[in-house]
Protein backbone atom coordinates (compact mmCIF):
# COMPACT_ATOMS: atom_id res chain seq x y z
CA UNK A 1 -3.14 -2.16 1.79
CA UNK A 2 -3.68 -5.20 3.52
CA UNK A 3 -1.18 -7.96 4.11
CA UNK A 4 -3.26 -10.90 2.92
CA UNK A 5 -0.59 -13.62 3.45
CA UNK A 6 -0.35 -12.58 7.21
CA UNK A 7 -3.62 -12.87 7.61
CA UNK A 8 -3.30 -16.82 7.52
CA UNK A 9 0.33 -17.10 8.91
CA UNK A 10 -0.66 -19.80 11.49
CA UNK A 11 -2.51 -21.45 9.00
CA UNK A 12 0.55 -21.33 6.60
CA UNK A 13 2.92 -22.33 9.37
CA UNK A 14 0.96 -25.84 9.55
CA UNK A 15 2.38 -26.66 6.39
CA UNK A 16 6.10 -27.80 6.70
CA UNK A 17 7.22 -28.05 2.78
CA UNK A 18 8.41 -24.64 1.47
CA UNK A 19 7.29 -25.29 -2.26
CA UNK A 20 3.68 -25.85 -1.15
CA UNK A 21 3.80 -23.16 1.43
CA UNK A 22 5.21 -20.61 -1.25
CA UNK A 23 2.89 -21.73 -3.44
CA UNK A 24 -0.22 -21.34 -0.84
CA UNK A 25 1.31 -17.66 -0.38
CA UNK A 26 0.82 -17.32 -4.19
CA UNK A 27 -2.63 -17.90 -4.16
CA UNK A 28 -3.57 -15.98 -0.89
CA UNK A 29 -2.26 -13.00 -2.73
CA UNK A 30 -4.14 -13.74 -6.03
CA UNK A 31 -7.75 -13.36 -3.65
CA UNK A 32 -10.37 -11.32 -4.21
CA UNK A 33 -10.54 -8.57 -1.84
CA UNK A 34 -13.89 -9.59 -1.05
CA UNK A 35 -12.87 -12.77 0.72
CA UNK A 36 -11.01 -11.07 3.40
CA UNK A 37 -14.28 -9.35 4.25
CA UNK A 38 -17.74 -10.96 3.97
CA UNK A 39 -19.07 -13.16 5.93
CA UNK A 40 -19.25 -17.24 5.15
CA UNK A 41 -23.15 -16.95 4.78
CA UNK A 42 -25.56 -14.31 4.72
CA UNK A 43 -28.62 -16.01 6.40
CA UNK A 44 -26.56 -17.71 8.82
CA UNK A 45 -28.44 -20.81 8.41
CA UNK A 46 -25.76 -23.12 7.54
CA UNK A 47 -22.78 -21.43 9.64
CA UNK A 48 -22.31 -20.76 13.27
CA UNK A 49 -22.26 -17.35 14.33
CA UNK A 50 -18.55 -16.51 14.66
CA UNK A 51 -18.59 -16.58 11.10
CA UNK A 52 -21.17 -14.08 10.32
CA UNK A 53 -20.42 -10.36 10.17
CA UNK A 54 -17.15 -8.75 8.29
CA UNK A 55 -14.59 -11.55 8.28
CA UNK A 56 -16.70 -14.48 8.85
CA UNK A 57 -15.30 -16.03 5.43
CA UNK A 58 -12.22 -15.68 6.91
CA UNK A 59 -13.28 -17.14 10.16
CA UNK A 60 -14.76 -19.90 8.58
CA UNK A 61 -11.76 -20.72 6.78
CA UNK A 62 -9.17 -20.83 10.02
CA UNK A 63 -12.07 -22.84 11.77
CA UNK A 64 -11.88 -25.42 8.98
CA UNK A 65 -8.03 -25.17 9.28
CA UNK A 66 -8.18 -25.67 12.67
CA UNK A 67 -10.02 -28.61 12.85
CA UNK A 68 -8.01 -30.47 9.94
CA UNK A 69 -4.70 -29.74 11.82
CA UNK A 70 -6.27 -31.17 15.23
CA UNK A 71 -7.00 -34.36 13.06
CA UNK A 72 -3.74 -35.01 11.58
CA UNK A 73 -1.65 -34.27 14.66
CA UNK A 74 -3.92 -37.47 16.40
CA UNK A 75 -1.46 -40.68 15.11
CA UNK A 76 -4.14 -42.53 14.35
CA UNK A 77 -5.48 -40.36 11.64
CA UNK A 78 -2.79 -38.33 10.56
CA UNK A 79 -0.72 -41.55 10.01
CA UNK A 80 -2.72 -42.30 7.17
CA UNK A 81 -1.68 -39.62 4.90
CA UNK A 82 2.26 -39.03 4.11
CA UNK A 83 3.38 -35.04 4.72
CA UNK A 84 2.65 -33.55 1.16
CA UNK A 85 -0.78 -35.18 1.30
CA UNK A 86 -1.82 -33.37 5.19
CA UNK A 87 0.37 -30.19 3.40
CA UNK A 88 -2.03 -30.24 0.72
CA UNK A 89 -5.05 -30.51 1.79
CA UNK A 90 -5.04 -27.77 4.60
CA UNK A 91 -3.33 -25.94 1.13
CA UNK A 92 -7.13 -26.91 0.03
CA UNK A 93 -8.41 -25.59 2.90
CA UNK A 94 -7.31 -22.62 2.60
CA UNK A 95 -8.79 -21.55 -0.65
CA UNK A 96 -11.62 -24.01 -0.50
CA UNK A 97 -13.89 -21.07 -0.48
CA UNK A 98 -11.76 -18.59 -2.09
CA UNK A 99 -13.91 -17.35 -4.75
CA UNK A 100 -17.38 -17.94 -3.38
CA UNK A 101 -18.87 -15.46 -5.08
CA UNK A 102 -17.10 -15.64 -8.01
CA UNK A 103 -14.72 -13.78 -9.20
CA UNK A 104 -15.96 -10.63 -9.34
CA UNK A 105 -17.89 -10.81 -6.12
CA UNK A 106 -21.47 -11.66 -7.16
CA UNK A 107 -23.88 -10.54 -4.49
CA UNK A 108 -24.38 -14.14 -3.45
CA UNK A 109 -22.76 -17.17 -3.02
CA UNK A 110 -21.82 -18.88 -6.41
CA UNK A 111 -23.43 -22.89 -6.09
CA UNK A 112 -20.30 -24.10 -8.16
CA UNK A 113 -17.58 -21.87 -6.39
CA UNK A 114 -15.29 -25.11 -5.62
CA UNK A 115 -14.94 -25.37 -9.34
CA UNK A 116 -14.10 -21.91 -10.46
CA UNK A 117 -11.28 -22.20 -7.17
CA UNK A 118 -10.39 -25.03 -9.03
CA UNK A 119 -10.05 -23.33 -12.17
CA UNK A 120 -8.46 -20.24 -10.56
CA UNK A 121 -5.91 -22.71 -9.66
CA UNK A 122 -5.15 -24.49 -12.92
CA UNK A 123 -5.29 -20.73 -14.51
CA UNK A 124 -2.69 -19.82 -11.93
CA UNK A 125 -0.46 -23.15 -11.93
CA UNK A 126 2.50 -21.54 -13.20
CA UNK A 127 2.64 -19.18 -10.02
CA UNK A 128 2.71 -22.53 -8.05
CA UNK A 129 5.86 -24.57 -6.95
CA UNK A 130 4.35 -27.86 -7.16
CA UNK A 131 4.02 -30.82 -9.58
CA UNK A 132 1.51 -31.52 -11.86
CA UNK A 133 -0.29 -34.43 -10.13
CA UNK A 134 -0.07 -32.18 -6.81
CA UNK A 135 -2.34 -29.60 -8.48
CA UNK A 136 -4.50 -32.30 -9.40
CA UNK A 137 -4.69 -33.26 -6.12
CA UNK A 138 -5.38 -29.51 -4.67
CA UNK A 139 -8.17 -29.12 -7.36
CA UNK A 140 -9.61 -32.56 -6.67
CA UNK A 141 -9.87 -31.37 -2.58
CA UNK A 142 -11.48 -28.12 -3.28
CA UNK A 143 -13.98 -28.88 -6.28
CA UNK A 144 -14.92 -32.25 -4.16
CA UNK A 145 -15.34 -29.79 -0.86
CA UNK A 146 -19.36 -29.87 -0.79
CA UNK A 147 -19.50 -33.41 -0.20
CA UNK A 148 -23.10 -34.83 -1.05
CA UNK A 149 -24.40 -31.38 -1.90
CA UNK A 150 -23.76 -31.61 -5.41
CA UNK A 151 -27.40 -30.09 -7.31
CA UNK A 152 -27.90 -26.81 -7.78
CA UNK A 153 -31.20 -24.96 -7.41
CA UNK A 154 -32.05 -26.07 -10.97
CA UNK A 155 -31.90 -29.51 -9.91
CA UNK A 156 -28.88 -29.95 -12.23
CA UNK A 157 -25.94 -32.27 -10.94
CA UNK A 158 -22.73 -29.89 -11.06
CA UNK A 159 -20.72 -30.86 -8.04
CA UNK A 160 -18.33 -33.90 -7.75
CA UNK A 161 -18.76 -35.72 -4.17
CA UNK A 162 -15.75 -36.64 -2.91
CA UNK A 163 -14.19 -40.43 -3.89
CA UNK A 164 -11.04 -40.46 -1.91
CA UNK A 165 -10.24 -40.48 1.42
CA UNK A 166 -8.75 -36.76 0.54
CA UNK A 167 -11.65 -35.57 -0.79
CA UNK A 168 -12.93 -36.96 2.40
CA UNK A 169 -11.12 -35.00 4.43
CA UNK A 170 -11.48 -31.64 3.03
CA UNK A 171 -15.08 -31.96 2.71
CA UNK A 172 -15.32 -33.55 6.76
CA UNK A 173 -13.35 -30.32 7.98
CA UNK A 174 -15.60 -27.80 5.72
CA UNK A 175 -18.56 -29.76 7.03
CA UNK A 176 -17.70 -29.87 10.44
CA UNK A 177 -16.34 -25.79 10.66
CA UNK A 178 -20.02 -25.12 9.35
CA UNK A 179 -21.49 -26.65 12.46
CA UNK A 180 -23.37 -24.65 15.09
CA UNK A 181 -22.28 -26.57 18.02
CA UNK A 182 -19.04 -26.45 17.27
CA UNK A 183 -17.48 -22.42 18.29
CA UNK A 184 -14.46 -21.37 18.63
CA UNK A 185 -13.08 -18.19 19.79
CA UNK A 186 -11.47 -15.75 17.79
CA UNK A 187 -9.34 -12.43 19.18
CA UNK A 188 -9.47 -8.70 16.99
CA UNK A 189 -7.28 -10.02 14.52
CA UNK A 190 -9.47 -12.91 13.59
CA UNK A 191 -7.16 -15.51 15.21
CA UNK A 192 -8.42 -18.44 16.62
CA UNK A 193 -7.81 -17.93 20.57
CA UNK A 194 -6.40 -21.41 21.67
């Protein structure tokens, strides 16, 4: 059986307050298997390659980890939000795609899967260790995460862009871990290599 909180330990070590990292644990746990094994897109035409194959997901996720980390250790950027805030959104980043195909693992990706995460959460909030207004603020991150990509195929508007600089964030790390110029390496364990 797979240890799904050690999976992200680095990730979880980023976050310095034990409520939200418990709480983060909670949720890891409460995955689909699924997550720990697809990849983050089946065509590969909106992801790099390191996340394609069995674990890309996965990959995808500690890449937009990664990069939100980076950011908030630079003073000039990470000054602007207080601990709980940075501890909350990479929280957010961590399950930002935690259901993306639903969650009962749909054969493709679900257009409003930052909602049902959202959901997921406020289905799950007694598990959590955090205030209300905190889960508000983890759901706002992670059903914001798509940025301007807000209509589905049907043309309908389902998707909230993001309106704080939170919502900013989130969706700037997402956006920039799905870039193809921007690799990183990963060993056997799916660990970014630094």
């Amino acid at each position: 059986m797979m240890d799904k909180v050690q999976v992200f330990k680095t990730e979880i070590g980023y976050i310095e307050d034990k409520n939200i990292r418990l709480s983060l644990e909670n949720m890891i746990n409460k995955l689909p298997d699924y997550f720990f094994n697809i990849e983050a897109s089946s065509t590969g035409k909106y992801h790099p390659s390191y996340t394609l194959g069995e674990g890309g997901l996965v990959r995808h996720t500690k890449a937009a980890v990664r990069i939100a980390y980076e950011l908030l250790c630079d003073p000039l950027i990470g000054d602007k939000y207080t601990p709980k805030e940075k501890d909350l959104m990479i929280m957010g980043l961590v399950l930002h795609d935690g259901l993306k195909h639903g969650l009962d693992m749909d054969k493709y990706t679900k257009f409003d899967h930052p909602l049902i995460m959202a959901k997921y959460i406020e289905d799950n909030k007694s598990d959590l260790f955090l205030e209300n207004n905190e889960v508000e603020f983890l759901k706002e991150v992670i059903s914001s995460h798509m940025g301007p990509w807000t209509i589905n195929y049907k043309g309908e508007d389902v998707l909230p862009r993001p309106k704080n600089k939170f919502q900013n964030f989130v969706h700037m790390c997402d956006y920039l871990a799905s870039r193809k110029c921007i690799l990183f390496e990963f060993d056997s364990d799916n660990n970014i290599i630094n």
